[in-house]
N, C-alpha and C. Protein backbone atom coordinates (compact mmCIF):
# COMPACT_ATOMS: atom_id res chain seq x y z
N UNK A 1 0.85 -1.19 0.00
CA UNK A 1 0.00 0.00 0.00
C UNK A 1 0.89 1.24 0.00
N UNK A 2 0.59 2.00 -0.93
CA UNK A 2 1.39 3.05 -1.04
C UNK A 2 1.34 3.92 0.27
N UNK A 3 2.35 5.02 0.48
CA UNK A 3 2.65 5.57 1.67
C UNK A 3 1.79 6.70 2.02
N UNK A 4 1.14 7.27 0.79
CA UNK A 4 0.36 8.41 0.49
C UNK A 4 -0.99 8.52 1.13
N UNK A 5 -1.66 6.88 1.43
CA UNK A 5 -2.81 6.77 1.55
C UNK A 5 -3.43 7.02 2.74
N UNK A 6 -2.68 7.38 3.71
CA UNK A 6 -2.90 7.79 4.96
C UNK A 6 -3.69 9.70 4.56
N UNK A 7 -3.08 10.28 3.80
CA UNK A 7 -3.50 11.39 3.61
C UNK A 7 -4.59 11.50 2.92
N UNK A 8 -4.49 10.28 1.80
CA UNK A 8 -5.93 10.20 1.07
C UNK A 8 -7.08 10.35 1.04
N UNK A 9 -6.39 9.20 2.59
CA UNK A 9 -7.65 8.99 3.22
C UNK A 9 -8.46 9.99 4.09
N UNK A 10 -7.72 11.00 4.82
CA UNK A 10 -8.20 11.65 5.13
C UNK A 10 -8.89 13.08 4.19
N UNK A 11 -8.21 13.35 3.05
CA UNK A 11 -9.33 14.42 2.11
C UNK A 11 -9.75 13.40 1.79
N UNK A 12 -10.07 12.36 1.62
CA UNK A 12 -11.43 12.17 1.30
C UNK A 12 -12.84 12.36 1.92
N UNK A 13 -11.83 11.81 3.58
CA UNK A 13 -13.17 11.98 4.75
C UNK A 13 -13.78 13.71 4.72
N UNK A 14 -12.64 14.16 4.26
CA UNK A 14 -13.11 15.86 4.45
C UNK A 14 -13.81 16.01 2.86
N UNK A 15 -13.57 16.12 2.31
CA UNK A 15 -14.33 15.99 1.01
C UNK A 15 -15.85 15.42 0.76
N UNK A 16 -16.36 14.74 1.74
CA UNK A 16 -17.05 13.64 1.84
C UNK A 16 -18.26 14.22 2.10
N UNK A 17 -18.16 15.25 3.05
CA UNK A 17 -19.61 16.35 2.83
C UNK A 17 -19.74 17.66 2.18
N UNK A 18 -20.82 18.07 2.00
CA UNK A 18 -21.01 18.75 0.39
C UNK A 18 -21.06 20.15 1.17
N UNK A 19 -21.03 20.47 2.60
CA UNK A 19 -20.51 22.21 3.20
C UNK A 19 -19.76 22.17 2.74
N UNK A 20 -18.01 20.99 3.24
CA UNK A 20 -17.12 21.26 2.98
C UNK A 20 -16.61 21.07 1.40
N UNK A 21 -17.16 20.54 0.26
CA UNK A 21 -17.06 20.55 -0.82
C UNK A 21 -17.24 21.97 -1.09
N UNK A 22 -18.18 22.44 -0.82
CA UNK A 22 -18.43 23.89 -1.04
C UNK A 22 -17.37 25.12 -0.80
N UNK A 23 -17.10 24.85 0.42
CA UNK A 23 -16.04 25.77 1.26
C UNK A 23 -14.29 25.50 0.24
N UNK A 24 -14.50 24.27 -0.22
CA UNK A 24 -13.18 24.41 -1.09
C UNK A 24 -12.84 25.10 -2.18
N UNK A 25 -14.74 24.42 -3.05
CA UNK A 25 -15.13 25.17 -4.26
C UNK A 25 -14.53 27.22 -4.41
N UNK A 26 -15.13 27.49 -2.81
CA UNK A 26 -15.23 28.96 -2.65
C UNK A 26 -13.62 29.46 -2.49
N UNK A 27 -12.86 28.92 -1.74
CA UNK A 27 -12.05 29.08 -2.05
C UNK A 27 -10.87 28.67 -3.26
N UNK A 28 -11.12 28.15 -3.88
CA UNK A 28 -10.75 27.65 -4.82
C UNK A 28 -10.15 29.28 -5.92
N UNK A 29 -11.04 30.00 -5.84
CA UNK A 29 -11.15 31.44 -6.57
C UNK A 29 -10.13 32.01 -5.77
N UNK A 30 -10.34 32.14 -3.96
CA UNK A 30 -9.24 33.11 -3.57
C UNK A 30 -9.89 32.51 -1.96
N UNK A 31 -8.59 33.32 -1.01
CA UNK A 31 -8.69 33.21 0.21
C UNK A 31 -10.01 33.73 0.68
N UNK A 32 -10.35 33.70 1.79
CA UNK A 32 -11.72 34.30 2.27
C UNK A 32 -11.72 34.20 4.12
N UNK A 33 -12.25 35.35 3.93
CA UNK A 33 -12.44 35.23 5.74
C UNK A 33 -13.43 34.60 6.00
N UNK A 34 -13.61 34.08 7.21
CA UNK A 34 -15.02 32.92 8.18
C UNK A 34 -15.93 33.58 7.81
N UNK A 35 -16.08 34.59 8.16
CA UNK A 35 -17.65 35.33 8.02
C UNK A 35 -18.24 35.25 6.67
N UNK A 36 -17.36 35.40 5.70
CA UNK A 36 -17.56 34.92 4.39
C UNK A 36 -17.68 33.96 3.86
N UNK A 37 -17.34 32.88 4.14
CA UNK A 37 -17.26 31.35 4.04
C UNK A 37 -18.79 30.90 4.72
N UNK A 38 -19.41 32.09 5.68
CA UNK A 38 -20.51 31.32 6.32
C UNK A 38 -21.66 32.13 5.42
N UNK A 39 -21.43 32.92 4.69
CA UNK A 39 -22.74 33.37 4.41
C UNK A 39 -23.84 32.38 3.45
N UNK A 40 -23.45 31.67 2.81
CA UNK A 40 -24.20 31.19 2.24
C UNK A 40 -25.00 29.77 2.73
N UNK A 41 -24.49 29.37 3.85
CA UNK A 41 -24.77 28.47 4.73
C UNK A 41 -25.61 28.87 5.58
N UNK A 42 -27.05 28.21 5.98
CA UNK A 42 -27.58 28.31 7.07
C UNK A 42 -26.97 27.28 7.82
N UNK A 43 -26.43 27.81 9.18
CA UNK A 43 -25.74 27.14 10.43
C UNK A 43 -24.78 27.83 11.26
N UNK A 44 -25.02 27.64 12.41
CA UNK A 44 -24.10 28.77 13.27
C UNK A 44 -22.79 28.79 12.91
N UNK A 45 -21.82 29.58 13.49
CA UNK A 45 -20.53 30.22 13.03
C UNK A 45 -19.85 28.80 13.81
N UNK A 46 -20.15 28.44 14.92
CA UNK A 46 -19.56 27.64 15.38
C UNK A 46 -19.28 25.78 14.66
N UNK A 47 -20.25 25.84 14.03
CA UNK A 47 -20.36 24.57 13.02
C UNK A 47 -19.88 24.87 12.02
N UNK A 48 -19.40 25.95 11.68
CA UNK A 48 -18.86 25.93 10.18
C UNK A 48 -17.29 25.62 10.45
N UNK A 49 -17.02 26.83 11.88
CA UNK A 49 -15.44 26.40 12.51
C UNK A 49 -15.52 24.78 12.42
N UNK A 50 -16.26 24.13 12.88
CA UNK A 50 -15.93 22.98 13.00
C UNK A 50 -15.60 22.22 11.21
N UNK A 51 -16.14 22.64 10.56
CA UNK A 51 -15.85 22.06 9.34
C UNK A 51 -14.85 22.95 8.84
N UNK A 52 -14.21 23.99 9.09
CA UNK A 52 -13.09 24.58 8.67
C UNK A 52 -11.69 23.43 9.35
N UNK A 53 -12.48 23.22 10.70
CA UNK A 53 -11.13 22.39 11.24
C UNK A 53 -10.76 20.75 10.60
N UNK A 54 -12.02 20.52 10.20
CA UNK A 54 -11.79 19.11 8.84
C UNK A 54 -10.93 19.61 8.03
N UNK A 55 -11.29 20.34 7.43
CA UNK A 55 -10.73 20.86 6.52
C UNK A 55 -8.88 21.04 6.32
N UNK A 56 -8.92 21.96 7.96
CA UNK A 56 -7.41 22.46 7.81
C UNK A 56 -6.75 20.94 8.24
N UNK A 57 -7.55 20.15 9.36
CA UNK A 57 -6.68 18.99 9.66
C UNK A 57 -6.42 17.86 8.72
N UNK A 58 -7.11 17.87 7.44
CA UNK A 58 -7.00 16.79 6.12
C UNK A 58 -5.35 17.41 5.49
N UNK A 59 -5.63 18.90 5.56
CA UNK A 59 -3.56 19.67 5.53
C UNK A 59 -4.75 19.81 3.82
N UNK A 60 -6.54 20.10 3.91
CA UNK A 60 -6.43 21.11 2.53
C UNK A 60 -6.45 22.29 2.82
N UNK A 61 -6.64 22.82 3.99
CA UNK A 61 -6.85 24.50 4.20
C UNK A 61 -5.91 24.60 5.05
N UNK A 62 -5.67 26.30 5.06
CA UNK A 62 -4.60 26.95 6.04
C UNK A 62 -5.56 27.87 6.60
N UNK A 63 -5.47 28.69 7.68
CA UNK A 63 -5.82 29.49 7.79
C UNK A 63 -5.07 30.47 8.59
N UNK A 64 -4.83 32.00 9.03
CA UNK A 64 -4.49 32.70 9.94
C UNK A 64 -5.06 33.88 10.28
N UNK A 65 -5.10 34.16 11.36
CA UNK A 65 -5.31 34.76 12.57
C UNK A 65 -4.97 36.24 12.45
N UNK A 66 -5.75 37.44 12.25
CA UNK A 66 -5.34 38.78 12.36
C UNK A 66 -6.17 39.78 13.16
N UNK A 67 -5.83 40.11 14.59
CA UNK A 67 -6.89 40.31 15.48
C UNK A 67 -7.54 39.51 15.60
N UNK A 68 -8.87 39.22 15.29
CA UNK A 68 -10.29 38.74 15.05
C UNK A 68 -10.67 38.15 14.39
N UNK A 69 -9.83 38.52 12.95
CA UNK A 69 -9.99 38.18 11.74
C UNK A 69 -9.57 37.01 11.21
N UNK A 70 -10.60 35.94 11.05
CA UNK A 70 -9.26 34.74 10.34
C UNK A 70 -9.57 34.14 9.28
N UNK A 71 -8.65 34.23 8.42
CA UNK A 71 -8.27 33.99 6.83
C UNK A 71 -8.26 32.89 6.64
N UNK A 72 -9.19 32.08 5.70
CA UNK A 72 -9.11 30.70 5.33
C UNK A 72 -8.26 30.76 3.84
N UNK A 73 -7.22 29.96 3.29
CA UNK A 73 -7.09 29.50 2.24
C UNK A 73 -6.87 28.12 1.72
N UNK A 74 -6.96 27.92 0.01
CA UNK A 74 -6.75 26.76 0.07
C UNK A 74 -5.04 26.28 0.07
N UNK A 75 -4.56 25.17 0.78
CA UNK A 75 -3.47 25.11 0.07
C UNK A 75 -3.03 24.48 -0.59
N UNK A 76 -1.76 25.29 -1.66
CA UNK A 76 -0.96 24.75 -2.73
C UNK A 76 -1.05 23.38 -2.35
N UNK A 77 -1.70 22.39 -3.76
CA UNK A 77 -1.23 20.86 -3.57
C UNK A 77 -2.10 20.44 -2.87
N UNK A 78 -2.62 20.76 -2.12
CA UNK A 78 -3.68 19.91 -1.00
C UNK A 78 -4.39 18.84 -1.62
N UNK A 79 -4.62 18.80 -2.86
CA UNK A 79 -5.67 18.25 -3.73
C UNK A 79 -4.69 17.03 -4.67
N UNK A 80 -3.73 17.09 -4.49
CA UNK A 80 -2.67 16.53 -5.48
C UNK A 80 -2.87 14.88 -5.21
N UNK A 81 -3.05 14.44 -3.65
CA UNK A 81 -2.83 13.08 -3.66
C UNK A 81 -4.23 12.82 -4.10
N UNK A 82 -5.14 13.30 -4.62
CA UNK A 82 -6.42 12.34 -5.28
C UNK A 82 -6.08 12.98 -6.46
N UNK A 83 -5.70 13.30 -7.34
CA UNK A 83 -5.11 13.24 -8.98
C UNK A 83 -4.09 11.96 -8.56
N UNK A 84 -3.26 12.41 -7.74
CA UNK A 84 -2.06 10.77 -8.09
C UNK A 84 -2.93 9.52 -7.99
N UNK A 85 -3.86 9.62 -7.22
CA UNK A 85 -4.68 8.40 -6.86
C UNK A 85 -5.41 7.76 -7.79
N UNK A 86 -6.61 9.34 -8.69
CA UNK A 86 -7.40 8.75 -9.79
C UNK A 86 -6.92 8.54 -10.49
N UNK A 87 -5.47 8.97 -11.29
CA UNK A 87 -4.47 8.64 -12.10
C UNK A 87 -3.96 7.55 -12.52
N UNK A 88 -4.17 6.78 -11.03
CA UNK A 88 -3.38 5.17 -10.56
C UNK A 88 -4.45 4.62 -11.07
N UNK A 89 -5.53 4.63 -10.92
CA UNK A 89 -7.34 4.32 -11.09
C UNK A 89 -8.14 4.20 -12.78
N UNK A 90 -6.97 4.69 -13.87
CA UNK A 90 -7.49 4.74 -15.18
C UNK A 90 -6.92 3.48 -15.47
N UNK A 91 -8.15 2.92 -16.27
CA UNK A 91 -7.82 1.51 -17.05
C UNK A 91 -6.86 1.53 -18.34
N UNK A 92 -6.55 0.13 -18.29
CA UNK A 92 -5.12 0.46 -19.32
C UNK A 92 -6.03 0.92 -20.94
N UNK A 93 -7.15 0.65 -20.81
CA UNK A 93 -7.92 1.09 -22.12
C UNK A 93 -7.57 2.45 -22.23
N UNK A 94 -8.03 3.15 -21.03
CA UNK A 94 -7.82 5.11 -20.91
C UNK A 94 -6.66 5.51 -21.49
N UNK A 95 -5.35 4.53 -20.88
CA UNK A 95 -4.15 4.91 -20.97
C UNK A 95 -4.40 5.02 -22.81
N UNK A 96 -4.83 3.75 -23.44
CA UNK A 96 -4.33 3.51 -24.97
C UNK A 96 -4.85 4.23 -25.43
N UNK A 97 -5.71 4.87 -25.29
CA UNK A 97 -6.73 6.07 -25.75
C UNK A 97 -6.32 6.92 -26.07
N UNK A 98 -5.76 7.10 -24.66
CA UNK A 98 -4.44 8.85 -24.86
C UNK A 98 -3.38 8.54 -25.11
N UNK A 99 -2.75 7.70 -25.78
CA UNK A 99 -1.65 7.53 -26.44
C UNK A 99 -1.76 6.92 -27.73
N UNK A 100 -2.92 6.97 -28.42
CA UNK A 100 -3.78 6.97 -29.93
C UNK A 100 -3.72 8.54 -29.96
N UNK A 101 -5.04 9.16 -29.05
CA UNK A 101 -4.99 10.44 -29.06
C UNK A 101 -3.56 10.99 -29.82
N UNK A 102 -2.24 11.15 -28.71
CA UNK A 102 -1.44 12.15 -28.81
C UNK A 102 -0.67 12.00 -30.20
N UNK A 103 -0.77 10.23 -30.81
CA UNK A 103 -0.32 9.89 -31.99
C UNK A 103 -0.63 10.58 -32.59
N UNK A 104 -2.12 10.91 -33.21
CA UNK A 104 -3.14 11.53 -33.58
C UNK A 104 -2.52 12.80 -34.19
N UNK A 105 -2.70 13.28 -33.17
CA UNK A 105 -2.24 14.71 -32.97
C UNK A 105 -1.05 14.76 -33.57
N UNK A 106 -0.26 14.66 -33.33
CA UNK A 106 1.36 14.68 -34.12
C UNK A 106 1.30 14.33 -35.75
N UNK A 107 0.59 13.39 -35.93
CA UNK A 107 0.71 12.53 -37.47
C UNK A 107 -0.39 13.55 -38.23
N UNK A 108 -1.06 13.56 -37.74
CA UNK A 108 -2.04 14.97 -38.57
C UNK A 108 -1.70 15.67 -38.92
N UNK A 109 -1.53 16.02 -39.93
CA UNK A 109 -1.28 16.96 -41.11
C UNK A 109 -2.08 18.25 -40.56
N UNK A 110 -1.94 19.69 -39.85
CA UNK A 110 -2.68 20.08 -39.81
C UNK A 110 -3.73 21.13 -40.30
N UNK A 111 -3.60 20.82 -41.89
CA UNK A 111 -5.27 20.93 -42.08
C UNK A 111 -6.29 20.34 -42.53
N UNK A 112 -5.91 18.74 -42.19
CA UNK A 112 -6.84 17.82 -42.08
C UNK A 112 -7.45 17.53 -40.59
N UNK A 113 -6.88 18.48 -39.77
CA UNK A 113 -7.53 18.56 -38.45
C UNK A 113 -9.15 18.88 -38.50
């Protein structure tokens, strides 16, 4: 078993409900403060902290602290070990596909594209 899967496993568990799918989605565009992250959610401030802390403890979010103020982002890579994963997960058909594909592409004359 690869060594990775310990982390996997955990964005997945965080991934696994659709607040926190959301909260990634949102940041995904740019950092955002709590208060912002909660508006579109009906549920107290205190339940959303709690799914911010899934979040940061899976190692996909960062967040910090300014006064009062605290900054959620996503971080660089966080998302990387489920591409290596679904990657591992394509059938060798997929693989021959895209390596017809890229033939393709090269041998084509292109303006018979």
């Amino acid at each position: 078993m690869p060594k990775y899967y310990d982390q996997l496993d955990l964005v997945l568990r965080a991934l696994a409900d659709p607040t926190r799918r959301a909260v990634v989605e949102r940041l995904a565009k740019s950092p955002a403060v709590v208060s912002e992250l909660a508006e579109p959610f009906s549920m107290a401030l205190p339940s959303l902290m709690q799914h911010l802390r899934v979040l940061e403890d899976a190692g996909v979010v960062t967040s910090q602290k300014h006064g009062r103020v605290r900054t959620v982002s996503l971080r660089p890579g966080a998302l990387d070990v489920l591409h290596l994963w679904l990657g591992q997960q394509r059938t060798p058909a997929e693989h021959q596909a895209d390596r017809l594909g890229l033939h393709l592409t090269r041998t084509t004359p292109k303006g018979n594209r």
